[in-house]
PDB file of N, CA and C in Angstrom:
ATOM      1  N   UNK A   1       0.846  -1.178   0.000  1.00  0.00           N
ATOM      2  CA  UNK A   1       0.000   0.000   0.000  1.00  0.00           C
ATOM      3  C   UNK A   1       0.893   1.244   0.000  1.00  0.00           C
ATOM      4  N   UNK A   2       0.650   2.201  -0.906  1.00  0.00           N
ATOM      5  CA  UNK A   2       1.621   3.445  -1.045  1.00  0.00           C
ATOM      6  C   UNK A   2       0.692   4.570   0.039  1.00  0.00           C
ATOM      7  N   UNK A   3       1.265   5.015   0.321  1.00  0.00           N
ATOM      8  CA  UNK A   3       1.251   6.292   1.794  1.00  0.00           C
ATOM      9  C   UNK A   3       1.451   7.202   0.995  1.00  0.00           C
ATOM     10  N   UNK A   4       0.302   8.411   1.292  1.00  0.00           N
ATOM     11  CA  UNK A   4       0.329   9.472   0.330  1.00  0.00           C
ATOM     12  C   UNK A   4       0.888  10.787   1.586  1.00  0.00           C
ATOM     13  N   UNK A   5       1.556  11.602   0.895  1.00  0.00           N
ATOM     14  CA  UNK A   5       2.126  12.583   2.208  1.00  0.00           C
ATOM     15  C   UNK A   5       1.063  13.202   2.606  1.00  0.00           C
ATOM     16  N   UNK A   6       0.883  13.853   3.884  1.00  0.00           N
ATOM     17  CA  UNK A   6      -0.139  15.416   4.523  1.00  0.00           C
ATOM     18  C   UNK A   6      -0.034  16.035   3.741  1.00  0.00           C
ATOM     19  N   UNK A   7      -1.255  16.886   3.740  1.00  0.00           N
ATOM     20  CA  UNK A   7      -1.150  17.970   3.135  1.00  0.00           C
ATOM     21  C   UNK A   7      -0.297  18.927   4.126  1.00  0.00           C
ATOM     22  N   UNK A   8       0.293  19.641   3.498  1.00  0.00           N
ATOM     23  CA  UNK A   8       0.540  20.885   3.777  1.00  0.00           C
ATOM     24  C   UNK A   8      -0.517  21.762   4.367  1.00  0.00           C
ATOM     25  N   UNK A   9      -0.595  22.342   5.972  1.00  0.00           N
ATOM     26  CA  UNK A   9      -1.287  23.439   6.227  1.00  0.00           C
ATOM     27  C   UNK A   9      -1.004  24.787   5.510  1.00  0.00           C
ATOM     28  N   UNK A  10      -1.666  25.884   5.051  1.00  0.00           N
ATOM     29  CA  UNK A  10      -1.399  26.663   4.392  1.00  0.00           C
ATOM     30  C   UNK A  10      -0.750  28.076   5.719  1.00  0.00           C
ATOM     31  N   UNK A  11       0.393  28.179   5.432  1.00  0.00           N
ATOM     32  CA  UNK A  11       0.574  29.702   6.381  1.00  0.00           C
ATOM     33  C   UNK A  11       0.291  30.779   6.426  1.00  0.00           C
ATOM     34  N   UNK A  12       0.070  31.623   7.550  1.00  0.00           N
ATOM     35  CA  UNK A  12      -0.453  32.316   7.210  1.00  0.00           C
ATOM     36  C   UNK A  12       0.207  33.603   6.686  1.00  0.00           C
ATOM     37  N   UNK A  13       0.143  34.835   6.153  1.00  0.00           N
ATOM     38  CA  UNK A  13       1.273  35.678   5.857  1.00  0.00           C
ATOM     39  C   UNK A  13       1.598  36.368   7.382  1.00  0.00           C
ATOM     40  N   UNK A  14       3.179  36.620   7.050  1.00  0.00           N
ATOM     41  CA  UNK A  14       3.808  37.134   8.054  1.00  0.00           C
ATOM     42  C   UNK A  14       3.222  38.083   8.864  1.00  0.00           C
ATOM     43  N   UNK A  15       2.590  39.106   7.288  1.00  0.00           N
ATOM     44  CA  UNK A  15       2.472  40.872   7.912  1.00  0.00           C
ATOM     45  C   UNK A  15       1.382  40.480   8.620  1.00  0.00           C
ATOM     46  N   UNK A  16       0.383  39.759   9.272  1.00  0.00           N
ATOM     47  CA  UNK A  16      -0.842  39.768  10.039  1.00  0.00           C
ATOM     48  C   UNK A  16      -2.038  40.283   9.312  1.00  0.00           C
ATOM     49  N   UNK A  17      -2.003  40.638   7.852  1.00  0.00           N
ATOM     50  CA  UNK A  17      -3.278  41.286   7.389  1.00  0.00           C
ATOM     51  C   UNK A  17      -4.742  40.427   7.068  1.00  0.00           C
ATOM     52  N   UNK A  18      -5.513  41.197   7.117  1.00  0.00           N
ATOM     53  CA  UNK A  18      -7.171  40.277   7.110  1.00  0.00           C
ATOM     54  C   UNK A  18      -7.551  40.075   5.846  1.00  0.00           C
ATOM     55  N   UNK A  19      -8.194  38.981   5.653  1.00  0.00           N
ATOM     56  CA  UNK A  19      -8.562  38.607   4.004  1.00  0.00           C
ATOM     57  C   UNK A  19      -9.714  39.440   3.565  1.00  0.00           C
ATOM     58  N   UNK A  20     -10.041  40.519   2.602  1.00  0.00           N
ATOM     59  CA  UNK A  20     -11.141  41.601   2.350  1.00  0.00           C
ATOM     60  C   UNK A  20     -12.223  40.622   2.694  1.00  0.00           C
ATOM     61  N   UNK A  21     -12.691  39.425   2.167  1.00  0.00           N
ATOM     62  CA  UNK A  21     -14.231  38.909   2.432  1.00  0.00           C
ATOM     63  C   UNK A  21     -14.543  38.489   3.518  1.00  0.00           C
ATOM     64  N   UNK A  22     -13.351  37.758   4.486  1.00  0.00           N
ATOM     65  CA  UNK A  22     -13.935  36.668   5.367  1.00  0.00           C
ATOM     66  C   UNK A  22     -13.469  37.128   7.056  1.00  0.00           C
ATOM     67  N   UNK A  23     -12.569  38.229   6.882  1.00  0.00           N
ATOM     68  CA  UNK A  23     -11.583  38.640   8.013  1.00  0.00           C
ATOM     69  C   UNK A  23     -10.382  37.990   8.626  1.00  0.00           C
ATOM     70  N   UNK A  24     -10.469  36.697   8.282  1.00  0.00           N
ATOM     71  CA  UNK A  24      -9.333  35.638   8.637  1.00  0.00           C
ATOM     72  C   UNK A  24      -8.465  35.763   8.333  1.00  0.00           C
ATOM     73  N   UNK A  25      -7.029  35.519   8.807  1.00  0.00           N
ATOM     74  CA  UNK A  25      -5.906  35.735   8.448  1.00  0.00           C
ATOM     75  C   UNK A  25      -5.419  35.488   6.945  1.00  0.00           C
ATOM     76  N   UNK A  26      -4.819  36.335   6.631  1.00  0.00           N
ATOM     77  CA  UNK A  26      -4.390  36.007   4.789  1.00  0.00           C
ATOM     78  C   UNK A  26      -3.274  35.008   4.742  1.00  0.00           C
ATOM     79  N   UNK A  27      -3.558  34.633   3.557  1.00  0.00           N
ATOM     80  CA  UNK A  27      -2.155  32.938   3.549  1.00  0.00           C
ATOM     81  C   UNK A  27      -1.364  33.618   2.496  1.00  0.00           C
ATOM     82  N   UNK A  28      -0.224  33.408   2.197  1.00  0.00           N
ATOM     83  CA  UNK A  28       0.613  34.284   1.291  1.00  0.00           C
ATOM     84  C   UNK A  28       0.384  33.473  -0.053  1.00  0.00           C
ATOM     85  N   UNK A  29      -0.155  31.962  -0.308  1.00  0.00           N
ATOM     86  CA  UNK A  29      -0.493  31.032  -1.357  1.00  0.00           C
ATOM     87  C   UNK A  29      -1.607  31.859  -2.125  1.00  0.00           C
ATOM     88  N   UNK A  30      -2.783  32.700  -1.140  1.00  0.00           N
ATOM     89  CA  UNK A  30      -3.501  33.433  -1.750  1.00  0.00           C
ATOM     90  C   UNK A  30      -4.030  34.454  -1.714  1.00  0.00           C
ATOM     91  N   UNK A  31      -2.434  34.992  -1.160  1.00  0.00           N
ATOM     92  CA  UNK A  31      -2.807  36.717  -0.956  1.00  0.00           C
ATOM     93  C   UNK A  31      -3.611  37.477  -1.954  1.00  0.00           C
ATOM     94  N   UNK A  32      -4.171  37.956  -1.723  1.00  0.00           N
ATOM     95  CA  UNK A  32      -4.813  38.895  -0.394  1.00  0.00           C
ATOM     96  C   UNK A  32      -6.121  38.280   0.650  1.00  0.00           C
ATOM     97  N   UNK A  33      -6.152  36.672   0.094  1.00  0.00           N
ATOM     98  CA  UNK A  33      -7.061  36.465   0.394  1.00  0.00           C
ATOM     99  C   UNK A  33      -6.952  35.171   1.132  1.00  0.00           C
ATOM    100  N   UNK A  34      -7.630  34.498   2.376  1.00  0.00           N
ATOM    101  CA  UNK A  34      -7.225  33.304   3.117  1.00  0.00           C
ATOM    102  C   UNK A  34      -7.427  32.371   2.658  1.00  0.00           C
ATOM    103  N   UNK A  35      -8.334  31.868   1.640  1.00  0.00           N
ATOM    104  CA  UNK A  35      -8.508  30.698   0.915  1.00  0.00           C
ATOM    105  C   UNK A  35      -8.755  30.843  -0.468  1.00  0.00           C
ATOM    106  N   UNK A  36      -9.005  29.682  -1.922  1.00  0.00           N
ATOM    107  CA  UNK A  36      -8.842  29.762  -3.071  1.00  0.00           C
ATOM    108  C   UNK A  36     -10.659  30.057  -2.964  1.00  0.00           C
ATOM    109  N   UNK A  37     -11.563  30.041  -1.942  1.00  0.00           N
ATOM    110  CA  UNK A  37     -13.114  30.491  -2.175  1.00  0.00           C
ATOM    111  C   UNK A  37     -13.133  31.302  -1.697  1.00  0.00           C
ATOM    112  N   UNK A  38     -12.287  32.297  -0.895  1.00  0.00           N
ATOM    113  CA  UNK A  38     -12.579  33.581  -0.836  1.00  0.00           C
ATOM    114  C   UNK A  38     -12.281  34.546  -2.106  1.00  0.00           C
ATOM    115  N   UNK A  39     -10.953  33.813  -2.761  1.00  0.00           N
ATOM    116  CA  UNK A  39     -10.522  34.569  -3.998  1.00  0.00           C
ATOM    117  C   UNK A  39     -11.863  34.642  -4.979  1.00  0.00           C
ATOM    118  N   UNK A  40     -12.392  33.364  -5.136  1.00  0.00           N
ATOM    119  CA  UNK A  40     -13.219  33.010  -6.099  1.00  0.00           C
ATOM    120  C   UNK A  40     -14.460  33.541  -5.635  1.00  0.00           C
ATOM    121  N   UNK A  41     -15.007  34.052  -4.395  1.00  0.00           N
ATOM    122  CA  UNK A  41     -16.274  34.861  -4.106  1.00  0.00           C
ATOM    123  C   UNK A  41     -15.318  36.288  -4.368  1.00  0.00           C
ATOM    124  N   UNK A  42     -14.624  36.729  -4.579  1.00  0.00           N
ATOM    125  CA  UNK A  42     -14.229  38.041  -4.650  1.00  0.00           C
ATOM    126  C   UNK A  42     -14.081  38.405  -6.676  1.00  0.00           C
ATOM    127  N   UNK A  43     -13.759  37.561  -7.294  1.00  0.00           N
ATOM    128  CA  UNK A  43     -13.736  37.437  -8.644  1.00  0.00           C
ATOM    129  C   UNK A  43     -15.176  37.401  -9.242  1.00  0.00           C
ATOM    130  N   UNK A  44     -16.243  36.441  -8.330  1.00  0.00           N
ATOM    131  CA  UNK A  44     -17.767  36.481  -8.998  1.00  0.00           C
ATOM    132  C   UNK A  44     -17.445  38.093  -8.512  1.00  0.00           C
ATOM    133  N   UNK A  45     -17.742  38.754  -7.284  1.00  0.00           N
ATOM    134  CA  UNK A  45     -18.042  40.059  -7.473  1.00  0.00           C
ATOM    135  C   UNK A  45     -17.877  41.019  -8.402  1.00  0.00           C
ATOM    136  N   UNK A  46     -16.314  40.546  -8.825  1.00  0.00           N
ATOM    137  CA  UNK A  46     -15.771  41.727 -10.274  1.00  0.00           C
ATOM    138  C   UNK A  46     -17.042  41.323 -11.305  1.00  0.00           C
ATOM    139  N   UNK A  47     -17.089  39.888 -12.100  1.00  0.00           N
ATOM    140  CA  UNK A  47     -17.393  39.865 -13.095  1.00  0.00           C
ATOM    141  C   UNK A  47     -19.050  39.660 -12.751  1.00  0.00           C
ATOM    142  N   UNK A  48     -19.682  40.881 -11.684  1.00  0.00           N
ATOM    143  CA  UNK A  48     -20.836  40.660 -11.776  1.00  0.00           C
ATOM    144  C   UNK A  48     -21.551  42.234 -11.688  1.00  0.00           C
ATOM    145  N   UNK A  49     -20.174  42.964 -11.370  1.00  0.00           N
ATOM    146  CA  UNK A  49     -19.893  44.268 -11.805  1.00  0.00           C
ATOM    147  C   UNK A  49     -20.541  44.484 -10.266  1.00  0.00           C
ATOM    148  N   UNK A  50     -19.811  44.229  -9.390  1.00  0.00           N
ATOM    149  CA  UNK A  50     -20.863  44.497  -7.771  1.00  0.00           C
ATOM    150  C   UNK A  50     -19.532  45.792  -7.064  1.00  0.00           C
ATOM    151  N   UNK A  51     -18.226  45.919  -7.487  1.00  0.00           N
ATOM    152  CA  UNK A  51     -17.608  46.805  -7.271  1.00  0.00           C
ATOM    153  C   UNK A  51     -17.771  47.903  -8.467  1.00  0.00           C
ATOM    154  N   UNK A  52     -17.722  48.939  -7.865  1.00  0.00           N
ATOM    155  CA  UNK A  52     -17.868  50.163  -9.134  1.00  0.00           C
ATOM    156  C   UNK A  52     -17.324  51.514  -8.244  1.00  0.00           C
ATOM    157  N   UNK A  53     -16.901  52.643  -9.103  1.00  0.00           N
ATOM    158  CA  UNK A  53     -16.486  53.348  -8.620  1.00  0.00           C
ATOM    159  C   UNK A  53     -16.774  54.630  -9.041  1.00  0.00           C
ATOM    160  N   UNK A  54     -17.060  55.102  -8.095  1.00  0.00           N
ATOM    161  CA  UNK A  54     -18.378  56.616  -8.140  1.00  0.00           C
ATOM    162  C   UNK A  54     -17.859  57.496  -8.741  1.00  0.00           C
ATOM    163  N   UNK A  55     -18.098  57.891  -9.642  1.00  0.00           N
ATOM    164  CA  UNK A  55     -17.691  59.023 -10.422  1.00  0.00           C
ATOM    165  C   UNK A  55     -19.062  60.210 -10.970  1.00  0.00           C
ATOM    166  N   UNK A  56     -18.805  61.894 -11.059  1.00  0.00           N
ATOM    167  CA  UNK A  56     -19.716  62.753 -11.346  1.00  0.00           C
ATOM    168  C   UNK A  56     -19.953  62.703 -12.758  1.00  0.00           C
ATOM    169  N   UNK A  57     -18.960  62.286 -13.149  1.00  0.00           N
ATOM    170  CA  UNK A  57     -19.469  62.686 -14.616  1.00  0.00           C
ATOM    171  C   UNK A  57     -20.260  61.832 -15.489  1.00  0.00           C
ATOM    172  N   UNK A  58     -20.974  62.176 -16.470  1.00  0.00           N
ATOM    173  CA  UNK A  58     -21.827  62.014 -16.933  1.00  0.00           C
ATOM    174  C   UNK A  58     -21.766  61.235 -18.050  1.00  0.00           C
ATOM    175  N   UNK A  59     -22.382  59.766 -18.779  1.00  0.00           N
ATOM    176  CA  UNK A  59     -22.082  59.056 -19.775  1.00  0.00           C
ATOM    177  C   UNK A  59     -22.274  60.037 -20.645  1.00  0.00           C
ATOM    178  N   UNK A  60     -21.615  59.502 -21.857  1.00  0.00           N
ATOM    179  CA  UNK A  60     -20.829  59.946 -22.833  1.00  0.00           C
ATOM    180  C   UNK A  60     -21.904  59.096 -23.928  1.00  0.00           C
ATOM    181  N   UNK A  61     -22.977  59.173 -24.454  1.00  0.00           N
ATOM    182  CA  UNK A  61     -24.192  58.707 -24.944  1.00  0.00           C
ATOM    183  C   UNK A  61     -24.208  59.203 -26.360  1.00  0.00           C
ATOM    184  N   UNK A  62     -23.946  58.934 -27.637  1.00  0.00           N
ATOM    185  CA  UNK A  62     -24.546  59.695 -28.667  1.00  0.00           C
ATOM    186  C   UNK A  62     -26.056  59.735 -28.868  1.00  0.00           C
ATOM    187  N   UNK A  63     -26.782  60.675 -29.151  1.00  0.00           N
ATOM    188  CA  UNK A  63     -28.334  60.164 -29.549  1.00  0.00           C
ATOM    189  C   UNK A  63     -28.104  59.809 -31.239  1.00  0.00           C
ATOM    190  N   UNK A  64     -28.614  58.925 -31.605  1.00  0.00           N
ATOM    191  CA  UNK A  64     -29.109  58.793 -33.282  1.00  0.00           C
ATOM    192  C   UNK A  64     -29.969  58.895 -33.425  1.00  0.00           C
ATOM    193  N   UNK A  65     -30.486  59.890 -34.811  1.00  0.00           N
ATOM    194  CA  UNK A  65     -32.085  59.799 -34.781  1.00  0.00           C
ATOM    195  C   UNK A  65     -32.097  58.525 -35.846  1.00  0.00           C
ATOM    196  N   UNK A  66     -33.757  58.026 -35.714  1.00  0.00           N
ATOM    197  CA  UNK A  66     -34.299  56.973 -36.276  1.00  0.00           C
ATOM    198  C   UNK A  66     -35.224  57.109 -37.266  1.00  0.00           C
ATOM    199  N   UNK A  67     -34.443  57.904 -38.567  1.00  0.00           N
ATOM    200  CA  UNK A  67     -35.804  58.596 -39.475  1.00  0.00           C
ATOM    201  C   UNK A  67     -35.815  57.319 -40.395  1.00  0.00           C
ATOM    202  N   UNK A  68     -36.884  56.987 -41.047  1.00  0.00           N
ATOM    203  CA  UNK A  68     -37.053  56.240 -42.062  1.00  0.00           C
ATOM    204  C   UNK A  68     -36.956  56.803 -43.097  1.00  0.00           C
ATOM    205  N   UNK A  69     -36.694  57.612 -43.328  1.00  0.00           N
ATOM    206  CA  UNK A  69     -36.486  58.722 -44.591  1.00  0.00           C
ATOM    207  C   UNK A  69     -36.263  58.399 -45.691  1.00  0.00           C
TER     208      UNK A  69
END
Protein backbone atom coordinates (compact mmCIF):
# COMPACT_ATOMS: atom_id res chain seq x y z
CA UNK A 1 0.00 0.00 0.00
CA UNK A 2 1.62 3.44 -1.04
CA UNK A 3 1.25 6.29 1.79
CA UNK A 4 0.33 9.47 0.33
CA UNK A 5 2.13 12.58 2.21
CA UNK A 6 -0.14 15.42 4.52
CA UNK A 7 -1.15 17.97 3.13
CA UNK A 8 0.54 20.89 3.78
CA UNK A 9 -1.29 23.44 6.23
CA UNK A 10 -1.40 26.66 4.39
CA UNK A 11 0.57 29.70 6.38
CA UNK A 12 -0.45 32.32 7.21
CA UNK A 13 1.27 35.68 5.86
CA UNK A 14 3.81 37.13 8.05
CA UNK A 15 2.47 40.87 7.91
CA UNK A 16 -0.84 39.77 10.04
CA UNK A 17 -3.28 41.29 7.39
CA UNK A 18 -7.17 40.28 7.11
CA UNK A 19 -8.56 38.61 4.00
CA UNK A 20 -11.14 41.60 2.35
CA UNK A 21 -14.23 38.91 2.43
CA UNK A 22 -13.93 36.67 5.37
CA UNK A 23 -11.58 38.64 8.01
CA UNK A 24 -9.33 35.64 8.64
CA UNK A 25 -5.91 35.73 8.45
CA UNK A 26 -4.39 36.01 4.79
CA UNK A 27 -2.15 32.94 3.55
CA UNK A 28 0.61 34.28 1.29
CA UNK A 29 -0.49 31.03 -1.36
CA UNK A 30 -3.50 33.43 -1.75
CA UNK A 31 -2.81 36.72 -0.96
CA UNK A 32 -4.81 38.90 -0.39
CA UNK A 33 -7.06 36.47 0.39
CA UNK A 34 -7.23 33.30 3.12
CA UNK A 35 -8.51 30.70 0.91
CA UNK A 36 -8.84 29.76 -3.07
CA UNK A 37 -13.11 30.49 -2.17
CA UNK A 38 -12.58 33.58 -0.84
CA UNK A 39 -10.52 34.57 -4.00
CA UNK A 40 -13.22 33.01 -6.10
CA UNK A 41 -16.27 34.86 -4.11
CA UNK A 42 -14.23 38.04 -4.65
CA UNK A 43 -13.74 37.44 -8.64
CA UNK A 44 -17.77 36.48 -9.00
CA UNK A 45 -18.04 40.06 -7.47
CA UNK A 46 -15.77 41.73 -10.27
CA UNK A 47 -17.39 39.87 -13.09
CA UNK A 48 -20.84 40.66 -11.78
CA UNK A 49 -19.89 44.27 -11.80
CA UNK A 50 -20.86 44.50 -7.77
CA UNK A 51 -17.61 46.80 -7.27
CA UNK A 52 -17.87 50.16 -9.13
CA UNK A 53 -16.49 53.35 -8.62
CA UNK A 54 -18.38 56.62 -8.14
CA UNK A 55 -17.69 59.02 -10.42
CA UNK A 56 -19.72 62.75 -11.35
CA UNK A 57 -19.47 62.69 -14.62
CA UNK A 58 -21.83 62.01 -16.93
CA UNK A 59 -22.08 59.06 -19.78
CA UNK A 60 -20.83 59.95 -22.83
CA UNK A 61 -24.19 58.71 -24.94
CA UNK A 62 -24.55 59.69 -28.67
CA UNK A 63 -28.33 60.16 -29.55
CA UNK A 64 -29.11 58.79 -33.28
CA UNK A 65 -32.09 59.80 -34.78
CA UNK A 66 -34.30 56.97 -36.28
CA UNK A 67 -35.80 58.60 -39.48
CA UNK A 68 -37.05 56.24 -42.06
CA UNK A 69 -36.49 58.72 -44.59
Amino acid sequence: MVETPPKRAAAPSPKGKKCPICGKPEVTRHRPFCSRRCAHLDLGRWLREDYRIATEEEADIEEESFDDG
